[in-house]
N, C-alpha and C. Protein backbone atom coordinates (compact mmCIF):
# COMPACT_ATOMS: atom_id res chain seq x y z
N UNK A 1 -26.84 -19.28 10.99
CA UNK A 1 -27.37 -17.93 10.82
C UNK A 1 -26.21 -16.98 10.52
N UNK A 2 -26.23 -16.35 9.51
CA UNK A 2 -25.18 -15.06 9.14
C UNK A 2 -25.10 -14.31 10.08
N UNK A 3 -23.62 -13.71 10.32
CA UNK A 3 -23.63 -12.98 11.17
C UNK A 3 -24.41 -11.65 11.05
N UNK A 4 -24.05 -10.83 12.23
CA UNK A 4 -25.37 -9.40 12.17
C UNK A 4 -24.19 -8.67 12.09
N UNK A 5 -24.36 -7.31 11.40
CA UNK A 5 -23.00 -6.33 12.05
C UNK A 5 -23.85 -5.30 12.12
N UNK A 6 -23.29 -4.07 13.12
CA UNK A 6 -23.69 -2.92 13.54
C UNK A 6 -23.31 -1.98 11.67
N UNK A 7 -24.13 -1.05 11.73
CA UNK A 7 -24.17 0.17 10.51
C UNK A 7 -23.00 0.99 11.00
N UNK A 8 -21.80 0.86 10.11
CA UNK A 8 -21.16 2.00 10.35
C UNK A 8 -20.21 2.52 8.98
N UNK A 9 -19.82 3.99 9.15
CA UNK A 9 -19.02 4.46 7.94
C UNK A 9 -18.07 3.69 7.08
N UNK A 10 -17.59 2.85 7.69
CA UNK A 10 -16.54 2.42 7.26
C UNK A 10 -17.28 1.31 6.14
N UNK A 11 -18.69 0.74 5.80
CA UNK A 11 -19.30 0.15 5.12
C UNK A 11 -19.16 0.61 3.65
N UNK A 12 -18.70 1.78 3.53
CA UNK A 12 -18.86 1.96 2.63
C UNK A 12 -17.66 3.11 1.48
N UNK A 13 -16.60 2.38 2.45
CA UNK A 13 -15.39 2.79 1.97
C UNK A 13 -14.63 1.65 0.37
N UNK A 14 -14.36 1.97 -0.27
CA UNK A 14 -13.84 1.07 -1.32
C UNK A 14 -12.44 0.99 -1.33
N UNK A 15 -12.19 -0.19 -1.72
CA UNK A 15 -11.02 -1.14 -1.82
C UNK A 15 -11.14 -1.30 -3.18
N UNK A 16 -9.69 -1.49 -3.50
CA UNK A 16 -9.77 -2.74 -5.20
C UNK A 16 -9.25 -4.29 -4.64
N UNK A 17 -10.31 -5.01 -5.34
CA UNK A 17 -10.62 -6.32 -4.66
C UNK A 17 -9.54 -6.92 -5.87
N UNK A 18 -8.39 -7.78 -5.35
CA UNK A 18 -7.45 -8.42 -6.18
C UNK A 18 -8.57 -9.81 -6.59
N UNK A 19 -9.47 -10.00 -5.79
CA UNK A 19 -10.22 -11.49 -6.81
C UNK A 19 -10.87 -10.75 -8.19
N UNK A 20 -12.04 -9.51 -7.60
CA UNK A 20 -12.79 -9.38 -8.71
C UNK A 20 -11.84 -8.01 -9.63
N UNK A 21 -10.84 -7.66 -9.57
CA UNK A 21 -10.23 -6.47 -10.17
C UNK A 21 -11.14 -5.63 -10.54
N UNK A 22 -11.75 -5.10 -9.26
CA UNK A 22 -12.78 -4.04 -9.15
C UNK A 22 -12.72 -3.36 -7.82
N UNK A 23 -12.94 -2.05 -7.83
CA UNK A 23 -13.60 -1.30 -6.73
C UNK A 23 -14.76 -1.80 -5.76
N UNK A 24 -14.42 -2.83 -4.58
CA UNK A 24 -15.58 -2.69 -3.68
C UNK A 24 -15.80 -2.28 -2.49
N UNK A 25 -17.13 -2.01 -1.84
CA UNK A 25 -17.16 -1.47 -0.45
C UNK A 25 -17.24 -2.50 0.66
N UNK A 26 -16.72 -1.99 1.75
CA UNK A 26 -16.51 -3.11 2.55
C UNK A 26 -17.54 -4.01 3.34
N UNK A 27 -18.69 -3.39 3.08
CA UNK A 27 -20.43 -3.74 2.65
C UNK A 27 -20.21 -5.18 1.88
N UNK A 28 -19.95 -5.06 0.87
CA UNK A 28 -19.93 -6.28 -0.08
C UNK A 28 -19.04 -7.26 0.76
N UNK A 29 -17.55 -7.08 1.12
CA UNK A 29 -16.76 -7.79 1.79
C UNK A 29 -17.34 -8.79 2.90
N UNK A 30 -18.38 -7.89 3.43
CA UNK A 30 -19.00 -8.39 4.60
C UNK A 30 -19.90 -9.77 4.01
N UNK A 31 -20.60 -9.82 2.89
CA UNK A 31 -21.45 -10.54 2.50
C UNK A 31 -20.71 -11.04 1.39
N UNK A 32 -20.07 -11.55 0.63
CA UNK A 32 -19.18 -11.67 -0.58
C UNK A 32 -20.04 -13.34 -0.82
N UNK A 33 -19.56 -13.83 0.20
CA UNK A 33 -19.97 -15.66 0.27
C UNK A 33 -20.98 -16.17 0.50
N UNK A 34 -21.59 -15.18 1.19
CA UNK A 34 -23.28 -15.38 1.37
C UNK A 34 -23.40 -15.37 2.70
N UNK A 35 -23.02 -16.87 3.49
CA UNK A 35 -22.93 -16.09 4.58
C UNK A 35 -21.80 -15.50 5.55
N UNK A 36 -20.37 -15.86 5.36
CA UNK A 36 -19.56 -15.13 5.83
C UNK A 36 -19.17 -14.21 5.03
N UNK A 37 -18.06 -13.26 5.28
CA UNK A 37 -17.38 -12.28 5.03
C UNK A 37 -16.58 -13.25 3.78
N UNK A 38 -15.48 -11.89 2.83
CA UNK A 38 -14.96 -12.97 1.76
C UNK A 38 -13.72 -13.50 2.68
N UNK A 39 -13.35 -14.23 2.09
CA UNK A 39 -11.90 -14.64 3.12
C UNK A 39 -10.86 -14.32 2.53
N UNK A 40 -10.59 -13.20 1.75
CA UNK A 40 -9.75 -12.19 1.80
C UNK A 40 -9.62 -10.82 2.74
N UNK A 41 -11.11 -10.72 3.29
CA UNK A 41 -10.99 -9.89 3.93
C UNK A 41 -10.16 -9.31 5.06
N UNK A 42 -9.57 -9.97 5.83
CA UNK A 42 -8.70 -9.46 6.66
C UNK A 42 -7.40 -9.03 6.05
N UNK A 43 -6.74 -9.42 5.04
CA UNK A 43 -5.45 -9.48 4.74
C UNK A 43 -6.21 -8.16 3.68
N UNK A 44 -6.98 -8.17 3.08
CA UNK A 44 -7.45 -6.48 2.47
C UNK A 44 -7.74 -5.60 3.28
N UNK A 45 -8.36 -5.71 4.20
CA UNK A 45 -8.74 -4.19 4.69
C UNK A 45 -8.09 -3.98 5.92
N UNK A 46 -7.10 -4.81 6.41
CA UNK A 46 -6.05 -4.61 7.57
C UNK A 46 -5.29 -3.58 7.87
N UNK A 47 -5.03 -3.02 6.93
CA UNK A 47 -4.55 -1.32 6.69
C UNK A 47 -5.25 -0.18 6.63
N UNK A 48 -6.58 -0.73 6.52
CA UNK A 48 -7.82 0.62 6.77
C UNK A 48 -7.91 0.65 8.00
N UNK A 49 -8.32 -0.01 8.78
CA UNK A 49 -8.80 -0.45 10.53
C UNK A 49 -8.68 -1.86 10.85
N UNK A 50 -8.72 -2.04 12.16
CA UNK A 50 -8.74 -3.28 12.65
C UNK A 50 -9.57 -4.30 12.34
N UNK A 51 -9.73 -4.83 11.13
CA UNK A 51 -11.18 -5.73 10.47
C UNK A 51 -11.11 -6.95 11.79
N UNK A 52 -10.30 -7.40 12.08
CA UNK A 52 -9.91 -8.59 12.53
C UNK A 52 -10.59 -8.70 13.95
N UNK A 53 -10.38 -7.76 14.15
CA UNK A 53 -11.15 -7.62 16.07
C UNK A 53 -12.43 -6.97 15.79
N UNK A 54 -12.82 -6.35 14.40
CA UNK A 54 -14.09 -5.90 14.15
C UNK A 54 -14.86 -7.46 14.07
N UNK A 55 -14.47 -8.69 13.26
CA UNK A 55 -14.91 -9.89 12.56
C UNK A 55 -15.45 -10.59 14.29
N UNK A 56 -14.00 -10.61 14.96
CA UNK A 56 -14.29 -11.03 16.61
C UNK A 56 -15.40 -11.21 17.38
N UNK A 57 -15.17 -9.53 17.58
CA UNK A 57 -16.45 -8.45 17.85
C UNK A 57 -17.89 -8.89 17.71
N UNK A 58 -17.79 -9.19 16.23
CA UNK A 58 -19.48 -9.29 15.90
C UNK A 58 -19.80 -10.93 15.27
N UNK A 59 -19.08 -11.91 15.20
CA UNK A 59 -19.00 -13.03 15.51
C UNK A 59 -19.20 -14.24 16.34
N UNK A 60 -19.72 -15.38 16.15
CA UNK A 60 -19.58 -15.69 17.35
C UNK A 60 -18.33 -16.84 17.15
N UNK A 61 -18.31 -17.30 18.38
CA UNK A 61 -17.19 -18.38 18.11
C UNK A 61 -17.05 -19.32 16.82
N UNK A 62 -18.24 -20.01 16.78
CA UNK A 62 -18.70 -21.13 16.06
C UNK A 62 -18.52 -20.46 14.65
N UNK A 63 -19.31 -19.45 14.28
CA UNK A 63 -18.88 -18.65 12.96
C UNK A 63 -17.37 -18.45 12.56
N UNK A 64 -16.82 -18.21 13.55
CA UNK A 64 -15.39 -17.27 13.21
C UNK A 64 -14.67 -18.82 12.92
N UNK A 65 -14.51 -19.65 13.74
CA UNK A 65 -14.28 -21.09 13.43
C UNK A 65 -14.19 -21.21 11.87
N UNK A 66 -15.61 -21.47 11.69
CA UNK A 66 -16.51 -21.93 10.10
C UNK A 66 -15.48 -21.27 9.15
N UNK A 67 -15.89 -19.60 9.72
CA UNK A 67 -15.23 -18.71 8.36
C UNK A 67 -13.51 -18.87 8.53
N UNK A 68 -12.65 -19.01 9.29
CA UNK A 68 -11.10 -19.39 8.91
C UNK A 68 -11.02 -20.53 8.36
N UNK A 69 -11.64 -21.42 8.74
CA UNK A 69 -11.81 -23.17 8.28
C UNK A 69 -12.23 -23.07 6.47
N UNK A 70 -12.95 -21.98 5.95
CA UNK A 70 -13.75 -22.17 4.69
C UNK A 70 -12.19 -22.07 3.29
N UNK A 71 -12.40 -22.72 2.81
CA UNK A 71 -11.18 -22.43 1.57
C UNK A 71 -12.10 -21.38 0.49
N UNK A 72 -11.34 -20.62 0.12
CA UNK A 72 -10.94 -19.65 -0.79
C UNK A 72 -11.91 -19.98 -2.00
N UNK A 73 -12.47 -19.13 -2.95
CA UNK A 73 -13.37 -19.65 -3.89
C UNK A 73 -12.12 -19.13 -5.35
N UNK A 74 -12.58 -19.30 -6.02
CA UNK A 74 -11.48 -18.81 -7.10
C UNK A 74 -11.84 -18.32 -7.80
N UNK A 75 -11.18 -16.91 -8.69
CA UNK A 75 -12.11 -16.10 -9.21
C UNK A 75 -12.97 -16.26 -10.53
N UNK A 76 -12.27 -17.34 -11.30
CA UNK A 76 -13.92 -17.70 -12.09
C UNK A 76 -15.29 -17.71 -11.48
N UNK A 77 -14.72 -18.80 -10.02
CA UNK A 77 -16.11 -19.19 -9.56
C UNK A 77 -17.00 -18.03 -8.83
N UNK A 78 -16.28 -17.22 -8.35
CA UNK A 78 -16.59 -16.09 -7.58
C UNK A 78 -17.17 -15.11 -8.80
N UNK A 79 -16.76 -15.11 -9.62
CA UNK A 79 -17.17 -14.22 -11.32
C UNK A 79 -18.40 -15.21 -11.52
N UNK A 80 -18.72 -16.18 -11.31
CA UNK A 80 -20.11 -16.95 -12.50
C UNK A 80 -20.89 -16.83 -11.17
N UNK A 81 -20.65 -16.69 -9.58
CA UNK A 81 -21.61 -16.50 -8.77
C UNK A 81 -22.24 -15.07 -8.69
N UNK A 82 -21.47 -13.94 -8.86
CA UNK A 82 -21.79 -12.98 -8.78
C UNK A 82 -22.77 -12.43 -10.21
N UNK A 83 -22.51 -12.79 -11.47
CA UNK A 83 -23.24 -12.89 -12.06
C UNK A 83 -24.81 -13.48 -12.44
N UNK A 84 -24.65 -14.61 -12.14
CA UNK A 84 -25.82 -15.32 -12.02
C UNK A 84 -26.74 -15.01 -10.43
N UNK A 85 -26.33 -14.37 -9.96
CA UNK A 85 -27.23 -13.46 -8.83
C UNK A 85 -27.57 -12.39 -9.22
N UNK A 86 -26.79 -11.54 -10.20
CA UNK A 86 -27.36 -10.34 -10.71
C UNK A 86 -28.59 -10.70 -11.81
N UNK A 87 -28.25 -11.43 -12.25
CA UNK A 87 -29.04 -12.00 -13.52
C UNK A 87 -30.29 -12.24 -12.80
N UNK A 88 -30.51 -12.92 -11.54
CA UNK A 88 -31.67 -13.21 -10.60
C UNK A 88 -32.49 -12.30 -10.47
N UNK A 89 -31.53 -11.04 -10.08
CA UNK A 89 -31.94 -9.99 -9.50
C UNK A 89 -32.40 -9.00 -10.50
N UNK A 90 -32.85 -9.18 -11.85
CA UNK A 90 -32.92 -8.77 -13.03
C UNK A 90 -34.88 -8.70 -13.05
């Protein structure tokens, strides 16, 4: 089950994402992979606030496990997923 997170401001602050060389909010970050967070996320938004004890926080063990354990997607593949979901969503 994906994790849950609480609604807060910081959802919707933007970053430029070095995978997609775009502006995103940290909304998207949260969901990037579907069901974890992207796994860039800590090393990106570590300088805005504490993502890391936020991820903790609203995590559970077994998740937080999963999501450090997951390897990295690469940005073609991360580019033909995000597309072909929009295309869905069409």
């Amino acid at each position: 089950m994906p994790p849950r997170y609480p609604l807060k401001a910081k959802w919707y602050k933007l970053m430029r994402c070095p995978r997609l060389g775009d502006e995103i909010t940290f909304s998207y970050c949260l969901q990037e992979s579907g069901v974890f967070p992207c796994s860039q996320i800590v090393r990106c938004w570590s300088a805005v606030f504490d993502v890391e004890s936020f991820l903790h926080k609203n995590m559970t063990v077994q998740d937080w496990e999963s999501f450090n354990n997951t390897q990295p997607k690469d940005k073609v593949t991360s580019m033909i997923e995000i597309i072909e979901a929009a295309k869905r969503k069409k």
